[in-house]
PDB file of N, CA and C in Angstrom:
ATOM      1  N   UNK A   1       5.206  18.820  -6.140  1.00  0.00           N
ATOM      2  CA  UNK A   1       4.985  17.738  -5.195  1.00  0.00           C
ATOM      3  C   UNK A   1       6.300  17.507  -4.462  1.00  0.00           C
ATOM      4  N   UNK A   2       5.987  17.145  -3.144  1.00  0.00           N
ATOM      5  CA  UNK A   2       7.660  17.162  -2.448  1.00  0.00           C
ATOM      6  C   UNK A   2       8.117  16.007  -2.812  1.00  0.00           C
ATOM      7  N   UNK A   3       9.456  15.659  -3.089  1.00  0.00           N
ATOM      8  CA  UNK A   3      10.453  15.141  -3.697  1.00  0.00           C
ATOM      9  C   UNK A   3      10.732  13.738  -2.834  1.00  0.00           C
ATOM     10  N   UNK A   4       9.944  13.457  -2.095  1.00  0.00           N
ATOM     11  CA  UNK A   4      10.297  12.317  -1.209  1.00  0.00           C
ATOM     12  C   UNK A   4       8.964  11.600  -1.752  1.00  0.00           C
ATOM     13  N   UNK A   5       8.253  12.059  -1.953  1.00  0.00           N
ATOM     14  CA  UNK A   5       6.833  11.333  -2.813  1.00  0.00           C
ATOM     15  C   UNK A   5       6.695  11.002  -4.142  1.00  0.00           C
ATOM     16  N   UNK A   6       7.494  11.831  -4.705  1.00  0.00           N
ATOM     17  CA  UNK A   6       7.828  11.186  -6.052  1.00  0.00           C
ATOM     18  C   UNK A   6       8.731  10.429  -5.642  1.00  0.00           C
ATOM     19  N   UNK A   7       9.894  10.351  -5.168  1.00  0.00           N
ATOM     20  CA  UNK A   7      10.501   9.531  -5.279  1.00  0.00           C
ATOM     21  C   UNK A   7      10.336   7.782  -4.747  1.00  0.00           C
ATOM     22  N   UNK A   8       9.196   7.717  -3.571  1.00  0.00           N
ATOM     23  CA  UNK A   8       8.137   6.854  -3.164  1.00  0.00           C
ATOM     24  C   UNK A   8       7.703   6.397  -4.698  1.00  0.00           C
ATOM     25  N   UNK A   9       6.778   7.046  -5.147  1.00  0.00           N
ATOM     26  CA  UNK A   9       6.555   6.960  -6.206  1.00  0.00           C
ATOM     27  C   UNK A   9       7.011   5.936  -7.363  1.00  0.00           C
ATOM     28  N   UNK A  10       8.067   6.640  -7.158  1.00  0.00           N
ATOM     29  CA  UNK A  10       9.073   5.991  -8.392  1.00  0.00           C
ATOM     30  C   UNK A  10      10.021   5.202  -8.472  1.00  0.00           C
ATOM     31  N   UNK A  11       9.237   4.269  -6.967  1.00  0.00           N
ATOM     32  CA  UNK A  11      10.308   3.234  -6.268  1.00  0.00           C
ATOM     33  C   UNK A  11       9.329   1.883  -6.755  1.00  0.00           C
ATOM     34  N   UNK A  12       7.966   2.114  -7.264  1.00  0.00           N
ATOM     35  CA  UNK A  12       7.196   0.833  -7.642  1.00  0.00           C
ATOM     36  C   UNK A  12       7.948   0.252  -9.232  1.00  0.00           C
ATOM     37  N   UNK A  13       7.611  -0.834  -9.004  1.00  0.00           N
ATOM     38  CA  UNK A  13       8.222  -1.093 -10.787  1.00  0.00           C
ATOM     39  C   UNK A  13       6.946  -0.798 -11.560  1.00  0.00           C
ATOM     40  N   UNK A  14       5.740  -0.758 -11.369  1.00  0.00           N
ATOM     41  CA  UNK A  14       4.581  -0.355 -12.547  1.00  0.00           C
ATOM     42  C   UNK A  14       4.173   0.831 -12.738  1.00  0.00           C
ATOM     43  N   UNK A  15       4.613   1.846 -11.785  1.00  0.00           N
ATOM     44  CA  UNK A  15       4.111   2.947 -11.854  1.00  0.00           C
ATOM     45  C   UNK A  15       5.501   3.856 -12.054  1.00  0.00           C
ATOM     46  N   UNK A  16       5.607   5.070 -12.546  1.00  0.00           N
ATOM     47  CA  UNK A  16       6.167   6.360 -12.555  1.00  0.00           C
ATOM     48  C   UNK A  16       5.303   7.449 -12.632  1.00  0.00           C
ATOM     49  N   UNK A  17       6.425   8.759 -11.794  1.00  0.00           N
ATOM     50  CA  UNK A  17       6.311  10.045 -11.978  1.00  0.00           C
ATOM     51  C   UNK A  17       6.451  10.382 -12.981  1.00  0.00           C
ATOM     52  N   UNK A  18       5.627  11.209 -14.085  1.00  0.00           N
ATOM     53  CA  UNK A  18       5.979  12.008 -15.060  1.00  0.00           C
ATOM     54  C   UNK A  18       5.773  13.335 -14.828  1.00  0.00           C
ATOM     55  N   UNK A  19       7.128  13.692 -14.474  1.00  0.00           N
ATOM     56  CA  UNK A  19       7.099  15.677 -13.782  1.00  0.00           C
ATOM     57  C   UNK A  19       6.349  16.663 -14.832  1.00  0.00           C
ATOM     58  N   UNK A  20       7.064  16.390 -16.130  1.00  0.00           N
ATOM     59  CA  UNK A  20       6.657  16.773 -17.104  1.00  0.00           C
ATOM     60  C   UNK A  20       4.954  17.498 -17.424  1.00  0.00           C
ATOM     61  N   UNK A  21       3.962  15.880 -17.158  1.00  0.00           N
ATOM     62  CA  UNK A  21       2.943  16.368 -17.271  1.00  0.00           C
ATOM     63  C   UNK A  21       2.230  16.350 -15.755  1.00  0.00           C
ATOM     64  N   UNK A  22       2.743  16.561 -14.822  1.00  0.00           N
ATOM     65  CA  UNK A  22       2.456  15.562 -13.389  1.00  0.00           C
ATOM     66  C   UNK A  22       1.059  14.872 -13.159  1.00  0.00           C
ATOM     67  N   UNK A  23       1.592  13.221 -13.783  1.00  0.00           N
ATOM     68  CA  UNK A  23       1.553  12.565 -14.290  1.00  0.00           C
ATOM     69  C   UNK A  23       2.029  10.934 -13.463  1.00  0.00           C
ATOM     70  N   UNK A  24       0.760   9.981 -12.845  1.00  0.00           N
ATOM     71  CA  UNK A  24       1.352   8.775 -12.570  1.00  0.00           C
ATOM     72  C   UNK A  24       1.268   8.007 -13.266  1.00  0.00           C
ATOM     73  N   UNK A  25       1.985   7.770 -14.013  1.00  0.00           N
ATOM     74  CA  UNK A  25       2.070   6.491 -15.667  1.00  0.00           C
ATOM     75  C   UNK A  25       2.046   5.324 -15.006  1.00  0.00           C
ATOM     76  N   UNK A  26       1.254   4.790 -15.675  1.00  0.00           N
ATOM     77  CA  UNK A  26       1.494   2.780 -15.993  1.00  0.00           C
ATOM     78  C   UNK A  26       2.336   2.493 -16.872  1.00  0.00           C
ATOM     79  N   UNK A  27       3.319   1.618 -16.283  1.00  0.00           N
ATOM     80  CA  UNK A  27       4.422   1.260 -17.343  1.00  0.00           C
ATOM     81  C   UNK A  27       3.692  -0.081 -18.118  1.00  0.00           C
ATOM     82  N   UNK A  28       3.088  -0.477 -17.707  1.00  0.00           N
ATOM     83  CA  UNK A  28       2.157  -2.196 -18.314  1.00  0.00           C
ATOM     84  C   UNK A  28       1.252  -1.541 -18.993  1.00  0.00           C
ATOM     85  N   UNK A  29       0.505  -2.546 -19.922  1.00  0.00           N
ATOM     86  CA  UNK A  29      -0.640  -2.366 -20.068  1.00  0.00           C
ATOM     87  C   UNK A  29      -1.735  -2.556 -19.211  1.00  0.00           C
ATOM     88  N   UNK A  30      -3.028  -2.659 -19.531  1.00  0.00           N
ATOM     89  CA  UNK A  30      -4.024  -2.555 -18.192  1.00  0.00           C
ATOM     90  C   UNK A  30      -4.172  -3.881 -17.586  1.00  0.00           C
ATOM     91  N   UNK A  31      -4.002  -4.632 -18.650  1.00  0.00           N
ATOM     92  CA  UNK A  31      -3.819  -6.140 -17.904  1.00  0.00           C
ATOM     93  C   UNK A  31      -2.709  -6.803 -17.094  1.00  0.00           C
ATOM     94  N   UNK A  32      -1.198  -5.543 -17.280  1.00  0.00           N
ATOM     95  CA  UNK A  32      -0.318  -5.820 -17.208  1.00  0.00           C
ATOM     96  C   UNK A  32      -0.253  -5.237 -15.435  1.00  0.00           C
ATOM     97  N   UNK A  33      -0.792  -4.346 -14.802  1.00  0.00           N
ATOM     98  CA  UNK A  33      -0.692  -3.484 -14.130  1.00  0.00           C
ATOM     99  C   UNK A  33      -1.113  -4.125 -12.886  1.00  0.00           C
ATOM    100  N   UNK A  34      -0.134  -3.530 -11.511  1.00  0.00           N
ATOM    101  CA  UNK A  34      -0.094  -3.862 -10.141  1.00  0.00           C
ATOM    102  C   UNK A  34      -1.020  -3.162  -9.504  1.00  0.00           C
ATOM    103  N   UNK A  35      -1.910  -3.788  -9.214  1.00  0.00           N
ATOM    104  CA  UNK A  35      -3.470  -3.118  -8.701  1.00  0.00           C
ATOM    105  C   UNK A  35      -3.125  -2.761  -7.271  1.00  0.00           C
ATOM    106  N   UNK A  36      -1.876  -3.498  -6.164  1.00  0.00           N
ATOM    107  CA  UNK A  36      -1.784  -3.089  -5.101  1.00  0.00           C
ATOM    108  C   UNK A  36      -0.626  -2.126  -5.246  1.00  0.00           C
ATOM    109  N   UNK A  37      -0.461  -1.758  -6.219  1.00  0.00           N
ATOM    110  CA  UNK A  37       0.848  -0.759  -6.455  1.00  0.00           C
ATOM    111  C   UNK A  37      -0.429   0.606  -6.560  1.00  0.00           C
ATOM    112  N   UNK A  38      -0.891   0.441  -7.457  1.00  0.00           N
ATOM    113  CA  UNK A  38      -1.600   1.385  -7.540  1.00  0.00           C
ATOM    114  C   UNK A  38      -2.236   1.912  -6.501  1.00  0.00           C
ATOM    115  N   UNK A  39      -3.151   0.976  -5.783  1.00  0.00           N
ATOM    116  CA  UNK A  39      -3.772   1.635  -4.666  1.00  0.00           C
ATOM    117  C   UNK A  39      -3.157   1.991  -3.551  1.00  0.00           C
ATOM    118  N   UNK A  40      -1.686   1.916  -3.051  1.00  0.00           N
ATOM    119  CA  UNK A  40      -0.554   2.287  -2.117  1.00  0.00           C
ATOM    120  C   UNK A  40      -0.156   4.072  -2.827  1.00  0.00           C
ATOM    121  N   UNK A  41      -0.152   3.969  -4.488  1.00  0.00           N
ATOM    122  CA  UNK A  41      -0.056   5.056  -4.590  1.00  0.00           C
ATOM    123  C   UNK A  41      -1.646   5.737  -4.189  1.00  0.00           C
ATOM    124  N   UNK A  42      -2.636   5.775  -4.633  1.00  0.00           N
ATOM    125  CA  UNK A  42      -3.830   6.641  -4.189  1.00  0.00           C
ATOM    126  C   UNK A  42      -3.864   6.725  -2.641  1.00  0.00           C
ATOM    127  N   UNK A  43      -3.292   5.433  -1.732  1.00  0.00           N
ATOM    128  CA  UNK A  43      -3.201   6.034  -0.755  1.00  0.00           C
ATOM    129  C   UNK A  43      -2.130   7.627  -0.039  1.00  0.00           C
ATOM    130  N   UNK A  44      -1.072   7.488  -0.466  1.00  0.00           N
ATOM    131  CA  UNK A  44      -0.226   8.054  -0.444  1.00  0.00           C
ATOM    132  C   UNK A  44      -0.614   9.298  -0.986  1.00  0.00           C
ATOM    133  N   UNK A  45      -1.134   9.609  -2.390  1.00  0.00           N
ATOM    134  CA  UNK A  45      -1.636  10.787  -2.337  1.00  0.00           C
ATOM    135  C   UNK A  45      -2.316  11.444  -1.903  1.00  0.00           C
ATOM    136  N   UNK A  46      -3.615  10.422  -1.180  1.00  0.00           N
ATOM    137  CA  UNK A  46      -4.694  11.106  -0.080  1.00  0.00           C
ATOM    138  C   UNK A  46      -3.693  11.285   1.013  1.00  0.00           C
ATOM    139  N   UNK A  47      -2.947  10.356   1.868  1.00  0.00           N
ATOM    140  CA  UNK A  47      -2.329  11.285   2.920  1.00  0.00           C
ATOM    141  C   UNK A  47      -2.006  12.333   3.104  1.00  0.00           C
ATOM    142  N   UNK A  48      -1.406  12.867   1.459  1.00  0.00           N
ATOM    143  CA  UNK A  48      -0.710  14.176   1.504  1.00  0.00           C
ATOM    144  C   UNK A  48      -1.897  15.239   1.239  1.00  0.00           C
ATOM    145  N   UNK A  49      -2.937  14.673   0.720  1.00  0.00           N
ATOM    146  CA  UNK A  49      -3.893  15.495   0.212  1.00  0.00           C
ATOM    147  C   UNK A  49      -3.403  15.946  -0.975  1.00  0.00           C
ATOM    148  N   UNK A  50      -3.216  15.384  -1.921  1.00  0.00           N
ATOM    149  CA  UNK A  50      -3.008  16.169  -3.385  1.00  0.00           C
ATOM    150  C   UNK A  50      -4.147  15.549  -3.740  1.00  0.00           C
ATOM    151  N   UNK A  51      -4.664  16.715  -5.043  1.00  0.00           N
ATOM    152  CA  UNK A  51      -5.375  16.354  -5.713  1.00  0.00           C
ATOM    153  C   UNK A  51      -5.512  15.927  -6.602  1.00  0.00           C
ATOM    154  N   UNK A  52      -6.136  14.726  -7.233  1.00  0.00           N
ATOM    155  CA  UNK A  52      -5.706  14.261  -8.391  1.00  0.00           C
ATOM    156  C   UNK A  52      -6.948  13.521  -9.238  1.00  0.00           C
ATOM    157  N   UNK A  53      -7.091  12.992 -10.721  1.00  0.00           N
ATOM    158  CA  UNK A  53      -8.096  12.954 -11.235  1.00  0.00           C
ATOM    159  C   UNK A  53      -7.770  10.766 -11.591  1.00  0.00           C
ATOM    160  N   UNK A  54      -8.377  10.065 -11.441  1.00  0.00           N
ATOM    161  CA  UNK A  54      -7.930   8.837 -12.256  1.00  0.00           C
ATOM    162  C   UNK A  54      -8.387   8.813 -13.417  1.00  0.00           C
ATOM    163  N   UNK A  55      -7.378   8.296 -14.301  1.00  0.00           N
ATOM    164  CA  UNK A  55      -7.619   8.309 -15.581  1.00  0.00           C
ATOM    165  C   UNK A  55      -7.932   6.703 -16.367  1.00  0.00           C
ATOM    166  N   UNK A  56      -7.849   6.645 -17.542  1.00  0.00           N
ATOM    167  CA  UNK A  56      -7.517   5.334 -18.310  1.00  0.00           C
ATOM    168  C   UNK A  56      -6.341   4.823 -17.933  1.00  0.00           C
ATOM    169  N   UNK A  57      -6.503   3.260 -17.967  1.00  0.00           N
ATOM    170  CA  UNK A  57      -4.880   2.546 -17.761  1.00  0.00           C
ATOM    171  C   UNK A  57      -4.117   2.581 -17.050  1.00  0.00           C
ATOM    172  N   UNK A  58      -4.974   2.647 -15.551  1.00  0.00           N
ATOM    173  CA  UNK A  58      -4.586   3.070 -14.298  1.00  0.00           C
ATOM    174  C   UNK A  58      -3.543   4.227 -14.161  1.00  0.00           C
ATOM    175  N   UNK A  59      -3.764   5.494 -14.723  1.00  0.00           N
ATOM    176  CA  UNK A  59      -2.720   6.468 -14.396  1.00  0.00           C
ATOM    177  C   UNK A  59      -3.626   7.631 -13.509  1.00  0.00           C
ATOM    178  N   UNK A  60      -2.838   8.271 -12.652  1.00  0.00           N
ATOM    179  CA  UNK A  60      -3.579   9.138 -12.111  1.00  0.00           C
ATOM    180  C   UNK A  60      -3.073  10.686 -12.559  1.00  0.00           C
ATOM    181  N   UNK A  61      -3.539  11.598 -12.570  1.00  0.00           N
ATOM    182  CA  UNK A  61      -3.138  13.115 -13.017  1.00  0.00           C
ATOM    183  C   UNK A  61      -3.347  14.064 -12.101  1.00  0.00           C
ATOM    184  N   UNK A  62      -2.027  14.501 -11.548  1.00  0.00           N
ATOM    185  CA  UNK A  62      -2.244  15.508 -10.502  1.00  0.00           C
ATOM    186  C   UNK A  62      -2.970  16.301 -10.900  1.00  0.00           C
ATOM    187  N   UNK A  63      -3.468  17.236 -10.312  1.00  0.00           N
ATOM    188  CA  UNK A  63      -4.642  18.471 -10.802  1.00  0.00           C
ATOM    189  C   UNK A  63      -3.860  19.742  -9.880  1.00  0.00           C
ATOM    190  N   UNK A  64      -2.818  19.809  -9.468  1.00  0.00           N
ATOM    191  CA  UNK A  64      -1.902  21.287  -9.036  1.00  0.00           C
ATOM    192  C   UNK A  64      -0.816  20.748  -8.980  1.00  0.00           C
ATOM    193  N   UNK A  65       0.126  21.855  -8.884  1.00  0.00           N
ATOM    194  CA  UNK A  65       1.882  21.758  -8.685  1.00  0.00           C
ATOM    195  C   UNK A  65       1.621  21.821  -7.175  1.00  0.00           C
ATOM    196  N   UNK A  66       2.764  20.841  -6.122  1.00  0.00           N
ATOM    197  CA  UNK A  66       2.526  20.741  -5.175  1.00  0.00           C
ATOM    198  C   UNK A  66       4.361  20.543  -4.667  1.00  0.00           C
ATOM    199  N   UNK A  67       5.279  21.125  -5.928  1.00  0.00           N
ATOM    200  CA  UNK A  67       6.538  21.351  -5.493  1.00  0.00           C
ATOM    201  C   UNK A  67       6.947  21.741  -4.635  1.00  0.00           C
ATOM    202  N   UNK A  68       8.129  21.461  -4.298  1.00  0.00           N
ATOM    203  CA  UNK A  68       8.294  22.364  -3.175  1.00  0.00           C
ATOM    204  C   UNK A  68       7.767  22.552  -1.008  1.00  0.00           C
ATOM    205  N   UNK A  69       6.706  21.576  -1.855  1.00  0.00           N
ATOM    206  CA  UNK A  69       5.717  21.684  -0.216  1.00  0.00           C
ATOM    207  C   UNK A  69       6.746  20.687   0.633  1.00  0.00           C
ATOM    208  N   UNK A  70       6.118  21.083   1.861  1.00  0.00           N
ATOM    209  CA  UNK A  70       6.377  20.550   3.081  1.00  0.00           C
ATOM    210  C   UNK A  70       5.886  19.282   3.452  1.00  0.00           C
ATOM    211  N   UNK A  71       5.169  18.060   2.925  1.00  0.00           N
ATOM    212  CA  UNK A  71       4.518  17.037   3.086  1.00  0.00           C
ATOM    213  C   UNK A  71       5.680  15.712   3.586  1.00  0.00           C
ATOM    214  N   UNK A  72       4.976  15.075   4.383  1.00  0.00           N
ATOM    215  CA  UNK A  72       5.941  14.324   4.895  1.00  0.00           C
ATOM    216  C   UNK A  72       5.289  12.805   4.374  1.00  0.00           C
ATOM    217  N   UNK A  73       6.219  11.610   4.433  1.00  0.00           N
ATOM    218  CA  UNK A  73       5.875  10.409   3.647  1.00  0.00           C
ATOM    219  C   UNK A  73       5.830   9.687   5.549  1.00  0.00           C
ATOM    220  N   UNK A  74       4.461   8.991   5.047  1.00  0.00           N
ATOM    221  CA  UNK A  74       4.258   8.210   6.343  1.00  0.00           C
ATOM    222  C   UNK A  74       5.469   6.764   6.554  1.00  0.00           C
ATOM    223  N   UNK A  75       5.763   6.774   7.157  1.00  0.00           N
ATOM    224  CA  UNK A  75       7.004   5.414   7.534  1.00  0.00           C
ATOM    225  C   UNK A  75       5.932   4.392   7.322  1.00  0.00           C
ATOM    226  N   UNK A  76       6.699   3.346   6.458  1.00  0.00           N
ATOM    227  CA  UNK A  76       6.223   1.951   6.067  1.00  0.00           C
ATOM    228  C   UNK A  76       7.237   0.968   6.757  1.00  0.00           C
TER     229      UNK A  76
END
């Protein structure tokens, strides 16, 4: 995933990148969790078009490696 999107990403306080498993973690529990954080990230990943699966406990799971690409982050 290009490196300006994770790092978007990993600018919310409830959510992180986990490269590892690529991987958008909830740092809260489910009650604990920023519902407009979250959905800024699903937007953001549809812009770029990655694909991804939602999971339990608001985390989402990329479904390809998308390193490296050329994707640009829309100006906020």
């Amino acid at each position: 995933m290009a490196q300006k999107l994770i790092d978007k990403i990993n600018s919310f306080n409830t959510f992180k990148f986990d490269t590892a498993q690529k991987r958008v973690v909830n740092l809260q529990d489910f009650e604990g969790a920023d519902v407009d954080e979250f959905l800024e990230i699903q937007y953001l990943l549809d812009c770029h078009r990655v694909e991804y699966n939602l999971e339990k406990n608001f985390e989402i799971q990329i479904k390809r490696n998308l390193e490296g690409s050329h994707m640009k982050l829309p100006n906020f």
